[in-house]
N, C-alpha and C. Protein backbone atom coordinates (compact mmCIF):
# COMPACT_ATOMS: atom_id res chain seq x y z
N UNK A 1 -3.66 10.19 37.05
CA UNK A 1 -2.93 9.06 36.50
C UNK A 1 -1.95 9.61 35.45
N UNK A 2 -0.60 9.08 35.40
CA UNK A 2 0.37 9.73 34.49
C UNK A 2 0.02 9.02 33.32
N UNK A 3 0.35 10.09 32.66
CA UNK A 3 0.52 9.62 30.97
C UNK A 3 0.95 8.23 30.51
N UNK A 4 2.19 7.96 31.11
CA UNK A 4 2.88 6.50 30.67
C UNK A 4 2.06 5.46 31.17
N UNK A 5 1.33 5.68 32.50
CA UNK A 5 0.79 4.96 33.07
C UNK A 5 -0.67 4.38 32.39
N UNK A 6 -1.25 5.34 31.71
CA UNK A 6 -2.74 5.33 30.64
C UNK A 6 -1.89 4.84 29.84
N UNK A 7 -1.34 4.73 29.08
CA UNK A 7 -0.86 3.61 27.68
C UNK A 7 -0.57 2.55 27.98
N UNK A 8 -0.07 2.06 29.43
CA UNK A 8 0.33 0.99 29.89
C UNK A 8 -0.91 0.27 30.08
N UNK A 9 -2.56 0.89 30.80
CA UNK A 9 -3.38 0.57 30.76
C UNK A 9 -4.17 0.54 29.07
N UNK A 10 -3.86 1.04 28.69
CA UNK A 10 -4.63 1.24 27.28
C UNK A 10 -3.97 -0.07 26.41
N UNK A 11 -2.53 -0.26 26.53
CA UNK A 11 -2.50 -1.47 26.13
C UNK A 11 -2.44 -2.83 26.80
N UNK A 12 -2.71 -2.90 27.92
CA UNK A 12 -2.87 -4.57 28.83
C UNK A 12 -4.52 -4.39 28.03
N UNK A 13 -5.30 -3.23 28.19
CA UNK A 13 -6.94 -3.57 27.67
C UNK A 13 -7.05 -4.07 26.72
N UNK A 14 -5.87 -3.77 25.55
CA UNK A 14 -6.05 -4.10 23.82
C UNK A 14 -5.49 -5.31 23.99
N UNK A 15 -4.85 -5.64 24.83
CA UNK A 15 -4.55 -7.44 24.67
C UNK A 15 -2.90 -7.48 24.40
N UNK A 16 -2.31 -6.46 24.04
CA UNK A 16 -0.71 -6.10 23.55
C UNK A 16 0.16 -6.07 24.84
N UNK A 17 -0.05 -6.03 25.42
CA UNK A 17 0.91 -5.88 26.60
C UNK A 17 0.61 -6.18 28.38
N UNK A 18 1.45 -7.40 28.70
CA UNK A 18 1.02 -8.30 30.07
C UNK A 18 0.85 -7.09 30.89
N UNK A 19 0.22 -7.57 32.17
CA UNK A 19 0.01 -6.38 33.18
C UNK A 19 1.36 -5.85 33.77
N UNK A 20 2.22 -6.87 33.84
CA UNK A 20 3.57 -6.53 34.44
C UNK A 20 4.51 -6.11 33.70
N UNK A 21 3.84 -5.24 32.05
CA UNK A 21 5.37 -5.48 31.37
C UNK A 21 5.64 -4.06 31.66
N UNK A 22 6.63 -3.55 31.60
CA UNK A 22 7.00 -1.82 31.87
C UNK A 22 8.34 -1.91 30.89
N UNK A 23 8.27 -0.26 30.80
CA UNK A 23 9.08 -0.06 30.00
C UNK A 23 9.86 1.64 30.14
N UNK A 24 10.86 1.67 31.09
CA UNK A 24 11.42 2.73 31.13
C UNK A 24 10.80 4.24 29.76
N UNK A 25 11.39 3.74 28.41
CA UNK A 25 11.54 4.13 27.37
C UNK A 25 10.10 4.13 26.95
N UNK A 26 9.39 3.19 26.76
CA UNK A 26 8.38 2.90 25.79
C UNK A 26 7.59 2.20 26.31
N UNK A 27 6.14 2.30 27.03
CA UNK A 27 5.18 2.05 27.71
C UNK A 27 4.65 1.19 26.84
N UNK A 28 4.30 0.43 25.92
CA UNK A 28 3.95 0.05 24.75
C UNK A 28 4.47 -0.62 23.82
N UNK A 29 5.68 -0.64 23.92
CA UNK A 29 6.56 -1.44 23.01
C UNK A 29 6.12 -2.48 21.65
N UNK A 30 4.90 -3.31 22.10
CA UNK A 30 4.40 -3.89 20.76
C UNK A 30 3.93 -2.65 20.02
N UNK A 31 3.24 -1.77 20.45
CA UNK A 31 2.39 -0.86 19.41
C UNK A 31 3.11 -0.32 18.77
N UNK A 32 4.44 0.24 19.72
CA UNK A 32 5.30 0.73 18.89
C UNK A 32 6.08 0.21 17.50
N UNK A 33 6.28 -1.14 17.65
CA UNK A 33 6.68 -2.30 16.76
C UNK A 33 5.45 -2.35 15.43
N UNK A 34 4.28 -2.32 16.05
CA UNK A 34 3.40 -2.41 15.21
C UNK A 34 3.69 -0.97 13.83
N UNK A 35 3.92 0.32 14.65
CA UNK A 35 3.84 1.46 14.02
C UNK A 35 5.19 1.68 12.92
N UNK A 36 6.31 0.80 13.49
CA UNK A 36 7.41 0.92 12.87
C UNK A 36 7.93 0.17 12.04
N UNK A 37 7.07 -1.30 11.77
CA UNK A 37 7.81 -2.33 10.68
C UNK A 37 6.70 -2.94 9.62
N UNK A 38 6.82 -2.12 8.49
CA UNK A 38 6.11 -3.02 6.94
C UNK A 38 5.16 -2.46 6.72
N UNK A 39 4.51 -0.73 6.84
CA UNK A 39 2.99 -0.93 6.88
C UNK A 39 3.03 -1.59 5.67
N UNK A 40 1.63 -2.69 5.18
CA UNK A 40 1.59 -2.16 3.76
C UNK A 40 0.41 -1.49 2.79
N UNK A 41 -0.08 -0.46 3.65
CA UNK A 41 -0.62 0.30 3.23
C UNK A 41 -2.14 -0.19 2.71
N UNK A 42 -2.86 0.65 2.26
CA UNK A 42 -4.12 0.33 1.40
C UNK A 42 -3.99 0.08 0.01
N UNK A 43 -3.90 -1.29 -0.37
CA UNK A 43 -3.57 -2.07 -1.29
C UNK A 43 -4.96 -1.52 -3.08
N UNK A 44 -6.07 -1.04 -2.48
CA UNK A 44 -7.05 -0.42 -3.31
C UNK A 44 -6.18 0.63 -4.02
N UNK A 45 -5.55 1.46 -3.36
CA UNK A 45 -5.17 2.94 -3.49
C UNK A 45 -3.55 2.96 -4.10
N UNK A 46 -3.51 2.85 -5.03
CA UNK A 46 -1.69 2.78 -5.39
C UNK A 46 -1.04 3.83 -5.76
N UNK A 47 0.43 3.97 -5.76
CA UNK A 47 0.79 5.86 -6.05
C UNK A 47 2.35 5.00 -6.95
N UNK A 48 1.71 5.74 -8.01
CA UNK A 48 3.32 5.24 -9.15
C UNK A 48 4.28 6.31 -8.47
N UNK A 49 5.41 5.92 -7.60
CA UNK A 49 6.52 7.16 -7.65
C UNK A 49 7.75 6.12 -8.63
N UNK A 50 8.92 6.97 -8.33
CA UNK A 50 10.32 6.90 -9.13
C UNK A 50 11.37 6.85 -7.82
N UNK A 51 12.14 6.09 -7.53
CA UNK A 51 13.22 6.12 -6.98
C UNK A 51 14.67 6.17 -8.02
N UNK A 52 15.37 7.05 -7.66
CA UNK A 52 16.59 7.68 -8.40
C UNK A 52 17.54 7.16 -7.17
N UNK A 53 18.03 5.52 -8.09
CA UNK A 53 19.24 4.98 -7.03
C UNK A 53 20.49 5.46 -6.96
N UNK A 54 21.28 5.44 -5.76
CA UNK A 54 22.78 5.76 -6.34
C UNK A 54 23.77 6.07 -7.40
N UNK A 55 23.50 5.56 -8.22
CA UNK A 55 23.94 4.60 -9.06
C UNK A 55 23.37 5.28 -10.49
N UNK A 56 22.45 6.07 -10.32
CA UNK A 56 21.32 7.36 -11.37
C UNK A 56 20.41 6.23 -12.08
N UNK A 57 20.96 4.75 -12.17
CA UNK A 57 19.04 3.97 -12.28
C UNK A 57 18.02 4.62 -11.75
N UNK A 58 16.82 4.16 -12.71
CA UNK A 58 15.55 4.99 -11.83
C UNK A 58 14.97 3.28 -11.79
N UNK A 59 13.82 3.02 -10.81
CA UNK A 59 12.74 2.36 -10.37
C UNK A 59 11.76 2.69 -10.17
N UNK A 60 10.57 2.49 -10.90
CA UNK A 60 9.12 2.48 -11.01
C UNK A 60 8.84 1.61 -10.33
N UNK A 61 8.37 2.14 -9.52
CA UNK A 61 7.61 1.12 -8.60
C UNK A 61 6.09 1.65 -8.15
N UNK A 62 5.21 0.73 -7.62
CA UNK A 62 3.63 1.31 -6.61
C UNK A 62 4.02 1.23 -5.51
N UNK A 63 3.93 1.98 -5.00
CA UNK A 63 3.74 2.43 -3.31
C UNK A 63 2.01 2.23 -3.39
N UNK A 64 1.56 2.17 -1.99
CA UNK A 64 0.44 2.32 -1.47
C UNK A 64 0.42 3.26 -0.52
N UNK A 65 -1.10 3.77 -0.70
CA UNK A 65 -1.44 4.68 0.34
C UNK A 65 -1.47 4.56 1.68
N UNK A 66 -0.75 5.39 2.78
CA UNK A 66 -0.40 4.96 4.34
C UNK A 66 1.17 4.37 4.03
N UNK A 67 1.66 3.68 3.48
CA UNK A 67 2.88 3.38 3.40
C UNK A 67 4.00 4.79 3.87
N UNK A 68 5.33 4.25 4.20
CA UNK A 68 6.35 5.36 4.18
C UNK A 68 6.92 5.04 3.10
N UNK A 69 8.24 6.19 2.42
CA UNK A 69 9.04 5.34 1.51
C UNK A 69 9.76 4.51 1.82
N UNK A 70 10.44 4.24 3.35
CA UNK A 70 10.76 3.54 3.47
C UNK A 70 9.85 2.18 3.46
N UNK A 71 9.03 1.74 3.88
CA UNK A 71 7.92 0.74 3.68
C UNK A 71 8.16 0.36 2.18
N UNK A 72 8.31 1.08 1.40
CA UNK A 72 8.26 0.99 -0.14
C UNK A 72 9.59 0.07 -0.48
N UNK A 73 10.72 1.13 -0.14
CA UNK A 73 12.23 0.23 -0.51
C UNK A 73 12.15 -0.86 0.02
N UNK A 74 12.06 -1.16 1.02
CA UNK A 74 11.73 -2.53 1.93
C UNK A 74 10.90 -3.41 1.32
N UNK A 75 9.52 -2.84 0.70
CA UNK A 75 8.86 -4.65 -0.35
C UNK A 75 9.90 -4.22 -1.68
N UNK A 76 10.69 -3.36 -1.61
CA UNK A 76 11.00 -3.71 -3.36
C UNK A 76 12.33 -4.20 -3.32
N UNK A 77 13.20 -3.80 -1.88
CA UNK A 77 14.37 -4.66 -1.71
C UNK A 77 15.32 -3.44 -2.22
N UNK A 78 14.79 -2.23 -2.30
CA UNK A 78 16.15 -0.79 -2.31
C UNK A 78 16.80 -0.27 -1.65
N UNK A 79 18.05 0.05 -1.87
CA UNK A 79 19.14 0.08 -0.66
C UNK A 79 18.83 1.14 -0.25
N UNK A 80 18.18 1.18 0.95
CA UNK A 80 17.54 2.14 1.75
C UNK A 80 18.01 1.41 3.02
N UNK A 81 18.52 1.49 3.72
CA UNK A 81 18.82 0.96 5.25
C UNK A 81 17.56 0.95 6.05
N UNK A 82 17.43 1.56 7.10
CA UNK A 82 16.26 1.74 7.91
C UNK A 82 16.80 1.37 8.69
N UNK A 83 17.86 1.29 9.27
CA UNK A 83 18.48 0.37 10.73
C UNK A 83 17.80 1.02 11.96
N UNK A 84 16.62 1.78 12.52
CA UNK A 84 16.17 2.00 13.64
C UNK A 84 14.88 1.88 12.95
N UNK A 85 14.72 1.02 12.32
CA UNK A 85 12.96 0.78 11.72
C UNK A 85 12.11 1.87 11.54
N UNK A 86 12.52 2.98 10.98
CA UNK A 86 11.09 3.88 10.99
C UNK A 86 11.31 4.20 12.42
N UNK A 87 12.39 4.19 13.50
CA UNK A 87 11.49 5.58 14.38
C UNK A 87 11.99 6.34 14.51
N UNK A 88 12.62 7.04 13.61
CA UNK A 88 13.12 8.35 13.53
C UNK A 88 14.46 8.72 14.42
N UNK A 89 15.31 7.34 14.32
CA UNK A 89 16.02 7.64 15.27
C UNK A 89 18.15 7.34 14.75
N UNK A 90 17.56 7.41 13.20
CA UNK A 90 18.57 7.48 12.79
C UNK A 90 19.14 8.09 11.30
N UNK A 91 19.69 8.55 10.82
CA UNK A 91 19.66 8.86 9.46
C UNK A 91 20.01 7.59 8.14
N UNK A 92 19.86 7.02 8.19
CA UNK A 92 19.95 5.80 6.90
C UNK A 92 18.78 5.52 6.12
N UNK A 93 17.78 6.02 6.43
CA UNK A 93 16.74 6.19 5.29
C UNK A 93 16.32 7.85 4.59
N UNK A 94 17.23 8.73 4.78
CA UNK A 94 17.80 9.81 4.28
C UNK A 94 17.17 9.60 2.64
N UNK A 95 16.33 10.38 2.53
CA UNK A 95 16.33 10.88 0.36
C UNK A 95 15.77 12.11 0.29
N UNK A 96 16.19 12.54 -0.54
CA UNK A 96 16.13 13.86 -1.40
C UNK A 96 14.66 13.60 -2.48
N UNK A 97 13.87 14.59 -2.29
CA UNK A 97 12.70 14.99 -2.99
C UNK A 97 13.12 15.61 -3.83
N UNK A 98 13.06 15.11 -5.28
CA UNK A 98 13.79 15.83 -6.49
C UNK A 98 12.18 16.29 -7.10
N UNK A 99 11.14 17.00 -7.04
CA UNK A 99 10.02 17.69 -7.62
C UNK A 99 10.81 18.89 -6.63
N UNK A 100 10.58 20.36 -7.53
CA UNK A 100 10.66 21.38 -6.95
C UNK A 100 9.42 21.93 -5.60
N UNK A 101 8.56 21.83 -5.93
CA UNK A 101 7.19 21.48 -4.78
C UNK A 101 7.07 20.38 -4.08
N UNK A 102 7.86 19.13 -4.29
CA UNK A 102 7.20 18.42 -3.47
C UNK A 102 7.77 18.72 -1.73
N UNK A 103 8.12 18.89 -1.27
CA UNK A 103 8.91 19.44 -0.01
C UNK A 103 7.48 19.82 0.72
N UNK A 104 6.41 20.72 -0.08
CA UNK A 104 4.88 21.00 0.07
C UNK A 104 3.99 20.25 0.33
N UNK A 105 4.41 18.83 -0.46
CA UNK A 105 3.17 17.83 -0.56
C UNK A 105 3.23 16.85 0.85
N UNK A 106 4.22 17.35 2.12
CA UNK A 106 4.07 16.23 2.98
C UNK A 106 4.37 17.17 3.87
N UNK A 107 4.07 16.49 5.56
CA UNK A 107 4.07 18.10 6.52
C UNK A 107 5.39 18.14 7.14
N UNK A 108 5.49 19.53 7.81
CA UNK A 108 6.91 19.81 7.69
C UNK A 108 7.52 18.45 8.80
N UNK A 109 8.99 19.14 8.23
CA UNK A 109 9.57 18.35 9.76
C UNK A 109 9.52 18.24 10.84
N UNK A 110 9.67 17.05 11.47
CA UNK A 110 9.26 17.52 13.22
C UNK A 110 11.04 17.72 13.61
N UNK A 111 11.04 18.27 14.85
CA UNK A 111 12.19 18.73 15.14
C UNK A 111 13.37 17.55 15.31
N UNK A 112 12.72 16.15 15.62
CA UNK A 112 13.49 14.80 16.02
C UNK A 112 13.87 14.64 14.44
N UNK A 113 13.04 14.85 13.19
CA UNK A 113 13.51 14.35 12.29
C UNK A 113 14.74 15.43 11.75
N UNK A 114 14.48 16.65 12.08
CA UNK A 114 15.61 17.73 11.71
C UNK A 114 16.92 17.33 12.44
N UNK A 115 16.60 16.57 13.86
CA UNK A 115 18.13 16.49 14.50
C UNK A 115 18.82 15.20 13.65
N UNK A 116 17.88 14.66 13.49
CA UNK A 116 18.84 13.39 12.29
C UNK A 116 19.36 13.85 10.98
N UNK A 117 18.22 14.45 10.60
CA UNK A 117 18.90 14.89 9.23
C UNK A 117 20.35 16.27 9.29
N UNK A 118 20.46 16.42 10.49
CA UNK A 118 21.86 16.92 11.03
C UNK A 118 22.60 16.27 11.04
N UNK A 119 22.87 15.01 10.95
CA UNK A 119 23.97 13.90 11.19
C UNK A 119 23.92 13.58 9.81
N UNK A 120 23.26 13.36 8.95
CA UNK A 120 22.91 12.83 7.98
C UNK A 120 24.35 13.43 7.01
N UNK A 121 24.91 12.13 5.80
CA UNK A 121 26.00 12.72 4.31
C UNK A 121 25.18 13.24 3.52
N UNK A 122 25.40 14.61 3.83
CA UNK A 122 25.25 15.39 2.11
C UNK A 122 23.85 15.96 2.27
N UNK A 123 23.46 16.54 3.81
CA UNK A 123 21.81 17.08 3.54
C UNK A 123 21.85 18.04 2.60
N UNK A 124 20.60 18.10 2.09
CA UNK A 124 20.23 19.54 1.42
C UNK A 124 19.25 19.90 1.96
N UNK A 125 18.70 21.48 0.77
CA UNK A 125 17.08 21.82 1.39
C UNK A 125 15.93 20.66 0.96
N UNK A 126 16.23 20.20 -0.14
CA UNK A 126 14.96 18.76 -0.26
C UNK A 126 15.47 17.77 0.89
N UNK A 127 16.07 17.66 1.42
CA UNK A 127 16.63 16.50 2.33
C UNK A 127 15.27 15.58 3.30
N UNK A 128 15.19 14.59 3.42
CA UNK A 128 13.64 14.28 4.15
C UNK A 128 14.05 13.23 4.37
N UNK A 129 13.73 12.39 5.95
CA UNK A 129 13.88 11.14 6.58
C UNK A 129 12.83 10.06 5.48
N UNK A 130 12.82 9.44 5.07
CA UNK A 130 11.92 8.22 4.41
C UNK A 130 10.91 7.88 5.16
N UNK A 131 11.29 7.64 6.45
CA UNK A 131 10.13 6.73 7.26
C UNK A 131 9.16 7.83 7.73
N UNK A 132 9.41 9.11 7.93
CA UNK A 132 8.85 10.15 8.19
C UNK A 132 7.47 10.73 7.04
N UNK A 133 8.14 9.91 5.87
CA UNK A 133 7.13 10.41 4.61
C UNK A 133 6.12 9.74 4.65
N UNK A 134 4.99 9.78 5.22
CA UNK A 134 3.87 8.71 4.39
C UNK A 134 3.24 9.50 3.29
N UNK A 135 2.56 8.51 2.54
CA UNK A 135 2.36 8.89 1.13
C UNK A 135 0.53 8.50 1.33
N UNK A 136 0.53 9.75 0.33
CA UNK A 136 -1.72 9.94 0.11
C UNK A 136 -1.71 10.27 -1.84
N UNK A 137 -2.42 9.42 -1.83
CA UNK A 137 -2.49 9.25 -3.22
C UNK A 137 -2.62 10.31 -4.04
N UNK A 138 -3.44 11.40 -3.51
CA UNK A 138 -3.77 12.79 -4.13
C UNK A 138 -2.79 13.32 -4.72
N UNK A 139 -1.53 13.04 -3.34
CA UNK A 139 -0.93 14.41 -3.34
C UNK A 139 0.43 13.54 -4.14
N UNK A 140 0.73 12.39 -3.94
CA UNK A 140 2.03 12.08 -4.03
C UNK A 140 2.16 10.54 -5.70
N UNK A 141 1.33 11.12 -6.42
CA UNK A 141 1.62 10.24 -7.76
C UNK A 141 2.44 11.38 -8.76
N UNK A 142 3.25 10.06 -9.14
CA UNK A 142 4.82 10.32 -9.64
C UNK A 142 5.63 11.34 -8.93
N UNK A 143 5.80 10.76 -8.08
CA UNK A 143 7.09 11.54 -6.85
C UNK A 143 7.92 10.94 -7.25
N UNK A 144 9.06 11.74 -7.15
CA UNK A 144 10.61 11.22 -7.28
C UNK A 144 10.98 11.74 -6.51
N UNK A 145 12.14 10.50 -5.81
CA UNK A 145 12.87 10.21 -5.05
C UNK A 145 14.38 9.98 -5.00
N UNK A 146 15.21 11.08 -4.80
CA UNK A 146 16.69 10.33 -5.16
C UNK A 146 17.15 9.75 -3.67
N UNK A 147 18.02 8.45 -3.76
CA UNK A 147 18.64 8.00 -2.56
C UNK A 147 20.21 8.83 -2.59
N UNK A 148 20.95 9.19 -1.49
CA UNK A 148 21.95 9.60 -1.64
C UNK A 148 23.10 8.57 -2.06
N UNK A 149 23.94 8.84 -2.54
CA UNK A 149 25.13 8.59 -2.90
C UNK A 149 25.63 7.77 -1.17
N UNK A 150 25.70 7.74 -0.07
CA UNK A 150 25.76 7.39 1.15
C UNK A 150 25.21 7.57 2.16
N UNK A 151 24.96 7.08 3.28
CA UNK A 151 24.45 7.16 4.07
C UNK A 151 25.20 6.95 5.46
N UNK A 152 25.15 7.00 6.71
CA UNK A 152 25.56 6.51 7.58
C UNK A 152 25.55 5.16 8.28
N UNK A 153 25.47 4.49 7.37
CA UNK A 153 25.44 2.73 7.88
C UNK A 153 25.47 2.50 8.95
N UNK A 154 24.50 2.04 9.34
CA UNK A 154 24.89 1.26 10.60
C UNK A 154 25.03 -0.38 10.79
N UNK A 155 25.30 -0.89 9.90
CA UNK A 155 25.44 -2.39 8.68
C UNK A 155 26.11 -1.74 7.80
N UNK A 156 27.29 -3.02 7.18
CA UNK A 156 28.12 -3.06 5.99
C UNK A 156 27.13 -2.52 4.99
N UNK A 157 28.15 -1.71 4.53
CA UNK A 157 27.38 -0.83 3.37
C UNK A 157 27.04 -1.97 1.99
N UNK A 158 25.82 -1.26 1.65
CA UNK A 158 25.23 -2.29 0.74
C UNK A 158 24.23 -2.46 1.47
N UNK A 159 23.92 -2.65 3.01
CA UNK A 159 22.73 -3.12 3.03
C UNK A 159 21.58 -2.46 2.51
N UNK A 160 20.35 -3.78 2.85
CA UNK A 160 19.22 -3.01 2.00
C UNK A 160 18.16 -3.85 3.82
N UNK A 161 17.59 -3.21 3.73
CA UNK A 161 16.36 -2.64 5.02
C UNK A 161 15.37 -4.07 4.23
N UNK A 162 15.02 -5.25 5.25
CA UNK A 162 13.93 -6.00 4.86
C UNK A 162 12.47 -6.12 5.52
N UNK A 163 11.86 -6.39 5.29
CA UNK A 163 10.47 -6.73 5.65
C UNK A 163 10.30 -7.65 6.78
N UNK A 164 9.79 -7.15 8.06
CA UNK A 164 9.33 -7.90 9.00
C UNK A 164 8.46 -8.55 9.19
């Protein structure tokens, strides 16, 4: 049995997806939806980081544990885009890890997130997709975060990425 074909069964069993639904692209499509919009994390477990806006304001905010940063800008309403929701399929949630170690505290890049951050204004070596980051309390209290100066919009600039 092919691969696409076991997820297709794995989700008609979980109740997510009719027997007839198919999907060229994405065998799964709710789960995928599920994986890509709002976690909000484990609400017990909170992580104080810093976002460093455009603009050189900083924001204190709690993140939760399991969250991405993008998940984060999104309940706090920071111009973070996200226009392909967390799946790694675009550069507008682009930020820079301003701790000299933190680049350490999360695992490396996967190669889909390196081809975005190729398209991406103004990469550097801290350069890191947002939705790619999830955050563990251990490792990631008082992280700072700068947003770039631009991004590649895919929405009139200004937007800000909301909660599904």
């Amino acid at each position: 049995m092919s691969l696409s074909r076991l997820r297709r069964q794995a989700g008609q069993n979980a109740g997510l997806l009719a027997p007839h639904a198919t999907s060229l692209f994405s065998p799964l499509p709710i789960l995928n939806s599920l994986r890509f919009h709002g976690h909000q994390g484990d609400r017990a477990r909170p992580i104080p980081i810093e976002f460093i806006l455009p603009d050189g304001s900083v924001e204190e905010v709690i993140a939760y544990e399991g969250q991405t940063l993008l998940d984060v800008a999104s309940e706090y309403g920071l111009p973070m885009e996200g226009a392909c929701a967390g799946s790694c399929a675009c550069s507008t949630c682009h930020v820079y890890l301003e701790d000299e170690d933190a680049m350490d505290l999360f695992p490396e890049a996967t190669d889909e997130e390196n081809d975005m951050l190729d398209v991406a204004f103004f990469p550097q070596e801290n350069s890191r997709l947002g939705c790619q980051l999830r955050l563990v309390q251990e490792k990631h209290k008082g992280l700072k975060v700068r947003l770039p100066k631009a991004t590649r919009n895919l929405y009139v600039d200004g937007a800000k990425v909301t909660p599904h």
